[in-house]
PDB file of N, CA and C in Angstrom:
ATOM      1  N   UNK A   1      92.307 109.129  57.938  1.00  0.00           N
ATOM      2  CA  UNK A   1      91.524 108.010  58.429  1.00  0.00           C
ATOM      3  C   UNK A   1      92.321 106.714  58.354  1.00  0.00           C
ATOM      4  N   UNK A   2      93.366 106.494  57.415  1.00  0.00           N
ATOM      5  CA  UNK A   2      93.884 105.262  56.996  1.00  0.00           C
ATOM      6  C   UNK A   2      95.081 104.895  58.415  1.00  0.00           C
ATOM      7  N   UNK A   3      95.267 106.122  59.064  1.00  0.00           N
ATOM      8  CA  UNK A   3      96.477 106.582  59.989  1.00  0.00           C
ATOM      9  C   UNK A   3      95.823 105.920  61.181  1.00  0.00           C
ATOM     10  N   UNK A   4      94.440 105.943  61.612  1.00  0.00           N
ATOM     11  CA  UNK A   4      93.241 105.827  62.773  1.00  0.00           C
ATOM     12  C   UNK A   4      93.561 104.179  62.972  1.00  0.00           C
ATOM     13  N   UNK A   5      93.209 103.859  61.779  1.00  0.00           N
ATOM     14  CA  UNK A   5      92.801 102.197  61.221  1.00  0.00           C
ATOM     15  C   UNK A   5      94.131 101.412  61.340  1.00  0.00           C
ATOM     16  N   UNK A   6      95.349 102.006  60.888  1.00  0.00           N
ATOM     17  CA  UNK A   6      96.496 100.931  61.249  1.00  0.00           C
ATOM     18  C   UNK A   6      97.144 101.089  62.739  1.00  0.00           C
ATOM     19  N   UNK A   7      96.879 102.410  63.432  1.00  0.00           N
ATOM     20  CA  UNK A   7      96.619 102.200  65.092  1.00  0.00           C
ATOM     21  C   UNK A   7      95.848 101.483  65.583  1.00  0.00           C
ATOM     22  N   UNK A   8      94.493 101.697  65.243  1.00  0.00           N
ATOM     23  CA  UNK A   8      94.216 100.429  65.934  1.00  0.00           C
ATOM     24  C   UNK A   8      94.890  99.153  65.489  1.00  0.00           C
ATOM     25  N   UNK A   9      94.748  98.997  64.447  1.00  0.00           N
ATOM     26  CA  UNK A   9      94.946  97.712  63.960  1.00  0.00           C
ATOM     27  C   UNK A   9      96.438  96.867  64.904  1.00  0.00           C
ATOM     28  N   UNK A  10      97.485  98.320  65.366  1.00  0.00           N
ATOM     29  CA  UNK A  10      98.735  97.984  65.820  1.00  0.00           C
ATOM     30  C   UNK A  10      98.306  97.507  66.705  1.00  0.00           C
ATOM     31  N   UNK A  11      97.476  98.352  67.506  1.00  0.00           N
ATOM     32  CA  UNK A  11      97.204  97.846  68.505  1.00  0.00           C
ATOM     33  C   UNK A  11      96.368  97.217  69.551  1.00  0.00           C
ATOM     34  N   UNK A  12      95.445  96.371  68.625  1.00  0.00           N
ATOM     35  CA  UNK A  12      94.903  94.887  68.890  1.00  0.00           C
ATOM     36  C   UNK A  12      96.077  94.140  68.574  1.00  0.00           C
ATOM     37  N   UNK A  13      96.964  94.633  68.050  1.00  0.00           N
ATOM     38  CA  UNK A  13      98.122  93.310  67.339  1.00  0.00           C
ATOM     39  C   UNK A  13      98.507  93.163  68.876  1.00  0.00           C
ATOM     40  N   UNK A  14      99.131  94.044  69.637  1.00  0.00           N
ATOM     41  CA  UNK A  14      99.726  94.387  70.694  1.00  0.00           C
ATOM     42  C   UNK A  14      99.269  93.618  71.679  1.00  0.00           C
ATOM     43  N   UNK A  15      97.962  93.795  72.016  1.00  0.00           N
ATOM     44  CA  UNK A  15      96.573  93.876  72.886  1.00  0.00           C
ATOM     45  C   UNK A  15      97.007  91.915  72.876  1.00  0.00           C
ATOM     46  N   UNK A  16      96.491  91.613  71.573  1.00  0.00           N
ATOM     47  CA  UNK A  16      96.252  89.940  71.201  1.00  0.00           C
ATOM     48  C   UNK A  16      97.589  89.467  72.166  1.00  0.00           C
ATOM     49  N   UNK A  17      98.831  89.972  71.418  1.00  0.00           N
ATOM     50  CA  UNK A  17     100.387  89.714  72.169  1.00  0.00           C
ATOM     51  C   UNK A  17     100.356  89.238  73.537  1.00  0.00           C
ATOM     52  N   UNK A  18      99.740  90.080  74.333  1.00  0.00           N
ATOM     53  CA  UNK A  18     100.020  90.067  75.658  1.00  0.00           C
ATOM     54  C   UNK A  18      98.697  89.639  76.584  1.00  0.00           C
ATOM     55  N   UNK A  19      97.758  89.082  75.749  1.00  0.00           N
ATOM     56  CA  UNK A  19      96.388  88.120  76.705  1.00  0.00           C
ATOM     57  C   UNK A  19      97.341  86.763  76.102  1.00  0.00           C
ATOM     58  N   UNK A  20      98.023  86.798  75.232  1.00  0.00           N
ATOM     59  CA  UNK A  20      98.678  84.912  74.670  1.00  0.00           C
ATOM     60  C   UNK A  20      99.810  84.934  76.159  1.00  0.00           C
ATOM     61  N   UNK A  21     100.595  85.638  75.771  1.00  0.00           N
ATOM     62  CA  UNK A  21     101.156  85.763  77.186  1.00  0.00           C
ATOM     63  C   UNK A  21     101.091  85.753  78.560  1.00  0.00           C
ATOM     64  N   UNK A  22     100.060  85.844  78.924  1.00  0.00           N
ATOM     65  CA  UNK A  22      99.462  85.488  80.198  1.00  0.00           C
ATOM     66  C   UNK A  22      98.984  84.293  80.692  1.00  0.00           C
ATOM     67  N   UNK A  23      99.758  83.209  80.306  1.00  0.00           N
ATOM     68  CA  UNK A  23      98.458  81.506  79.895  1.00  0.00           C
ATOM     69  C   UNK A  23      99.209  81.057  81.422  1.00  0.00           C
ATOM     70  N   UNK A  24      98.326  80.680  82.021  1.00  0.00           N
ATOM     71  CA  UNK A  24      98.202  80.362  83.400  1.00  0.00           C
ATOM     72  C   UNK A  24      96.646  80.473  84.315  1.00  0.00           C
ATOM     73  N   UNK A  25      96.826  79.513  85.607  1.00  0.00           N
ATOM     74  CA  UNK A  25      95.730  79.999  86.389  1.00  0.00           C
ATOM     75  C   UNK A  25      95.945  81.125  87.051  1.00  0.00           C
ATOM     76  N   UNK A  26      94.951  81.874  87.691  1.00  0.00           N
ATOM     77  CA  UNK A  26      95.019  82.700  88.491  1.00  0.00           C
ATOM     78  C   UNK A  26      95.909  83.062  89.954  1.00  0.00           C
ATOM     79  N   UNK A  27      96.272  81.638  90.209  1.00  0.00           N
ATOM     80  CA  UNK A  27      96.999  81.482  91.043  1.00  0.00           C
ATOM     81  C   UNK A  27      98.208  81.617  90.779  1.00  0.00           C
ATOM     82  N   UNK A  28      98.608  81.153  89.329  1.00  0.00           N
ATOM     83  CA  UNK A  28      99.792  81.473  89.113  1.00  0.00           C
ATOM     84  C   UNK A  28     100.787  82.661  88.608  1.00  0.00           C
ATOM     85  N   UNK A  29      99.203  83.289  88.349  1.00  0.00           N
ATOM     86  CA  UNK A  29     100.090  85.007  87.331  1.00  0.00           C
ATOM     87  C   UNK A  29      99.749  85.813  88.583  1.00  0.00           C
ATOM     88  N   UNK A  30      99.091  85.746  89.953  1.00  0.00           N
ATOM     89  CA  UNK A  30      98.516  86.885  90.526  1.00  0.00           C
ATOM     90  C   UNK A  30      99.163  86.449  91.953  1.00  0.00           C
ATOM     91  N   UNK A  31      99.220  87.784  92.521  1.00  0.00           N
ATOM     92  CA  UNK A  31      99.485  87.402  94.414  1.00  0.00           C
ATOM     93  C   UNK A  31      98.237  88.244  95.039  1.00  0.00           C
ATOM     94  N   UNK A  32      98.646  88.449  96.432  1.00  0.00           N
ATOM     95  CA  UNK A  32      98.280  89.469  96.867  1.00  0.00           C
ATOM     96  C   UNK A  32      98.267  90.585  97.051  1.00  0.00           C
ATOM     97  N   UNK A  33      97.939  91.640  97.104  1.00  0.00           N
ATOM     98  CA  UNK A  33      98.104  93.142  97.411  1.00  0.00           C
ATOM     99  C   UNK A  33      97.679  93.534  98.763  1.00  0.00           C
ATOM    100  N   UNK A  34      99.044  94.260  99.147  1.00  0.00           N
ATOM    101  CA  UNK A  34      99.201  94.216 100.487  1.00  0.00           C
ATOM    102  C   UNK A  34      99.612  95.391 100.423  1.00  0.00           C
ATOM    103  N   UNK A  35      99.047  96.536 101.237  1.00  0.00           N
ATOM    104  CA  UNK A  35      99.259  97.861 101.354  1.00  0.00           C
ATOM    105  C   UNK A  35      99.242  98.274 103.036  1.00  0.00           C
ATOM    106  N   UNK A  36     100.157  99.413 103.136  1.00  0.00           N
ATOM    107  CA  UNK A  36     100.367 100.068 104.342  1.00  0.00           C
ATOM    108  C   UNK A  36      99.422 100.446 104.511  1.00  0.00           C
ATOM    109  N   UNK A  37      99.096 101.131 106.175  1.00  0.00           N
ATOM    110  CA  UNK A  37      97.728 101.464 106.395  1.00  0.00           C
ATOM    111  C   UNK A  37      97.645 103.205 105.736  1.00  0.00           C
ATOM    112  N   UNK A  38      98.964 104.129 105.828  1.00  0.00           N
ATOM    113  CA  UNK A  38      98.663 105.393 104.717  1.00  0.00           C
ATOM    114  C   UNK A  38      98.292 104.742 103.635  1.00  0.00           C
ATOM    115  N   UNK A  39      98.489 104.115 102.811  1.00  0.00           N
ATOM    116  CA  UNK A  39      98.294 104.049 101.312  1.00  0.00           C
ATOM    117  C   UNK A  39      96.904 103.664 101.070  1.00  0.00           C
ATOM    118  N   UNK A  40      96.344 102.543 102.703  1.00  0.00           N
ATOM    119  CA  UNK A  40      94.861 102.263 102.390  1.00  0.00           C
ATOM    120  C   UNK A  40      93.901 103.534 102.281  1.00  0.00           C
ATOM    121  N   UNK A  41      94.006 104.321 103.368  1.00  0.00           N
ATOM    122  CA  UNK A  41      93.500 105.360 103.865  1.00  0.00           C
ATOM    123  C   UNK A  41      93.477 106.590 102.991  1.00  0.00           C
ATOM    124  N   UNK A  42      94.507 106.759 101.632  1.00  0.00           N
ATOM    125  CA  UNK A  42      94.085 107.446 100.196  1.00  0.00           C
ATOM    126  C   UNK A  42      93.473 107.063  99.276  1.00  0.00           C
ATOM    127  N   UNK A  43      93.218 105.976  99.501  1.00  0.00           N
ATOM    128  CA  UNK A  43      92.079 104.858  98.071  1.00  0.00           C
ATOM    129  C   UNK A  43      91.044 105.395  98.195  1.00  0.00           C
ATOM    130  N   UNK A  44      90.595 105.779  96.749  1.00  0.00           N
ATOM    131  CA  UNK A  44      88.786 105.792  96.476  1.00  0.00           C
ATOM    132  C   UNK A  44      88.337 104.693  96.936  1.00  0.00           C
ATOM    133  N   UNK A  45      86.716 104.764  97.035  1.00  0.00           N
ATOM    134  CA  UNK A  45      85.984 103.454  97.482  1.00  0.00           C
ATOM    135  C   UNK A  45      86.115 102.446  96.254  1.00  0.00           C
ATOM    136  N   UNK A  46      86.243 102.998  95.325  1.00  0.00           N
ATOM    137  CA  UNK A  46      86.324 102.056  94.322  1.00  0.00           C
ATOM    138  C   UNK A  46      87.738 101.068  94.179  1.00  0.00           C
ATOM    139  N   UNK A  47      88.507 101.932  94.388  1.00  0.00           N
ATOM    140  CA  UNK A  47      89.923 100.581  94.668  1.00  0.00           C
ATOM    141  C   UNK A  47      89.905  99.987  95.525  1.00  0.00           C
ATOM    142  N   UNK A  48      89.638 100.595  96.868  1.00  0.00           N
ATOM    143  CA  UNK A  48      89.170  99.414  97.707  1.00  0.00           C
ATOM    144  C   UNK A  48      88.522  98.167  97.544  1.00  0.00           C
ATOM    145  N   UNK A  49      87.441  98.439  96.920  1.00  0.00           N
ATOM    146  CA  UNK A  49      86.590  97.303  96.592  1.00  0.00           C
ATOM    147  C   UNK A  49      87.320  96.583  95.762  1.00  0.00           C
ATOM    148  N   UNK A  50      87.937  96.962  94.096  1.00  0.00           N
ATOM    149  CA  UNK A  50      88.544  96.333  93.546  1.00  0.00           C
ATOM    150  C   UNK A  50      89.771  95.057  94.227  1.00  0.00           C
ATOM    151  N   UNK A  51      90.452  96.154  95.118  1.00  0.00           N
ATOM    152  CA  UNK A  51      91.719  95.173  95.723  1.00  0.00           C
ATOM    153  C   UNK A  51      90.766  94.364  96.642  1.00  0.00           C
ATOM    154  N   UNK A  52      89.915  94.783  97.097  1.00  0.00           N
ATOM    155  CA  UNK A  52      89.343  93.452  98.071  1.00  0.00           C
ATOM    156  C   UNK A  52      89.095  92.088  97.207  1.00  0.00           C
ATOM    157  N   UNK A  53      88.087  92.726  96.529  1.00  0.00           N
ATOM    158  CA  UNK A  53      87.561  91.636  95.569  1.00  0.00           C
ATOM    159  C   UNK A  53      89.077  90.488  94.735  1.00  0.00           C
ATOM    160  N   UNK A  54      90.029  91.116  94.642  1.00  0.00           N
ATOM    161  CA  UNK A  54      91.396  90.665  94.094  1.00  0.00           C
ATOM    162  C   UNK A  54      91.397  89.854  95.408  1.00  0.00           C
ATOM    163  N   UNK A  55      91.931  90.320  96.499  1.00  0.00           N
ATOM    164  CA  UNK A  55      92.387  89.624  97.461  1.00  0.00           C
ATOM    165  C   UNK A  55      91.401  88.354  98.275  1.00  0.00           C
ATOM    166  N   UNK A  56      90.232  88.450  97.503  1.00  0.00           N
ATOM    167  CA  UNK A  56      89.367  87.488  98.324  1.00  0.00           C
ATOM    168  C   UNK A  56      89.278  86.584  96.876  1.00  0.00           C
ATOM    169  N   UNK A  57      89.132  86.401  95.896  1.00  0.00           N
ATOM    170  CA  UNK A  57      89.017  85.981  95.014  1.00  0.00           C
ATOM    171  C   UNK A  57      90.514  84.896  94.930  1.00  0.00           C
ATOM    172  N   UNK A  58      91.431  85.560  95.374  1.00  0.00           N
ATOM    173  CA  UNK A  58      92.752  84.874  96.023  1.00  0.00           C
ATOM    174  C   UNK A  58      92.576  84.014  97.031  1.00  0.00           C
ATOM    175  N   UNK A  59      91.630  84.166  97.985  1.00  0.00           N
ATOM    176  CA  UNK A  59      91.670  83.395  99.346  1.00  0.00           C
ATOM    177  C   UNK A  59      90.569  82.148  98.650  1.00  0.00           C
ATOM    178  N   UNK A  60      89.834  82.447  98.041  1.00  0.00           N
ATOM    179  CA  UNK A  60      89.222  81.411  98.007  1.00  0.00           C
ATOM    180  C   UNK A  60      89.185  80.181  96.908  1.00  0.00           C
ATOM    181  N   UNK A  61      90.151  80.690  95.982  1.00  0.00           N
ATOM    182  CA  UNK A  61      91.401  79.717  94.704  1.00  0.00           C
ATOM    183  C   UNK A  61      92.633  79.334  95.084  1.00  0.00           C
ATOM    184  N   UNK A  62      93.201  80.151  96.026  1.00  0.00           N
ATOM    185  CA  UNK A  62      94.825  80.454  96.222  1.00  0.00           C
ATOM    186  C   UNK A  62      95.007  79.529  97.433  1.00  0.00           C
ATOM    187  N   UNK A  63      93.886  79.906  98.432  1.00  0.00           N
ATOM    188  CA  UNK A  63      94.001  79.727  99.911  1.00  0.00           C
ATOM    189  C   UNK A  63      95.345  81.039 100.794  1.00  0.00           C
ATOM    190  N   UNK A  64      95.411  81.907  99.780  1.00  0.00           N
ATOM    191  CA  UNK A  64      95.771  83.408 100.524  1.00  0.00           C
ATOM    192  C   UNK A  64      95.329  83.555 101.964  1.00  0.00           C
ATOM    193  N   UNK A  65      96.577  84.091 102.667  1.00  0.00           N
ATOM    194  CA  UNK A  65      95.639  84.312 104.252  1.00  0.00           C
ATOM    195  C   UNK A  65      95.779  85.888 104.141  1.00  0.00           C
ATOM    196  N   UNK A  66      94.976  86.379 105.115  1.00  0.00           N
ATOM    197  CA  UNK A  66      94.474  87.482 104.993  1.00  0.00           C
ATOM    198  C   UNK A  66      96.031  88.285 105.739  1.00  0.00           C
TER     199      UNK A  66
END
């Protein structure tokens, strides 16, 4: 159990590390995602939506064109 507890423990250490690392707006840590039309056409509905929602969430902070 003591083995469980200092994994996690590593790794929130880890976790904490790399949200400090990210300090910026959205505009500045993120682009767009831009995919070929094969690569659209294998996405679950659910990545779709995800990358949309990314890419519009971009257009309307970023001013991203489509």
């Amino acid at each position: 159990m003591g083995q469980v507890k200092a994994l996690t423990l590593a790794l929130l250490v880890v976790l904490a590390g790399c949200q400090m690392a990210t300090k910026g707006s959205f505009c500045a840590i993120e682009t767009p995602i831009r995919l070929s039309a094969p690569a659209v056409a294998a996405l679950s509905d659910a990545e779709v939506k995800t990358i949309l929602t990314h890419n519009r969430t971009g257009q309307k902070l970023c001013g991203w064109r489509p």
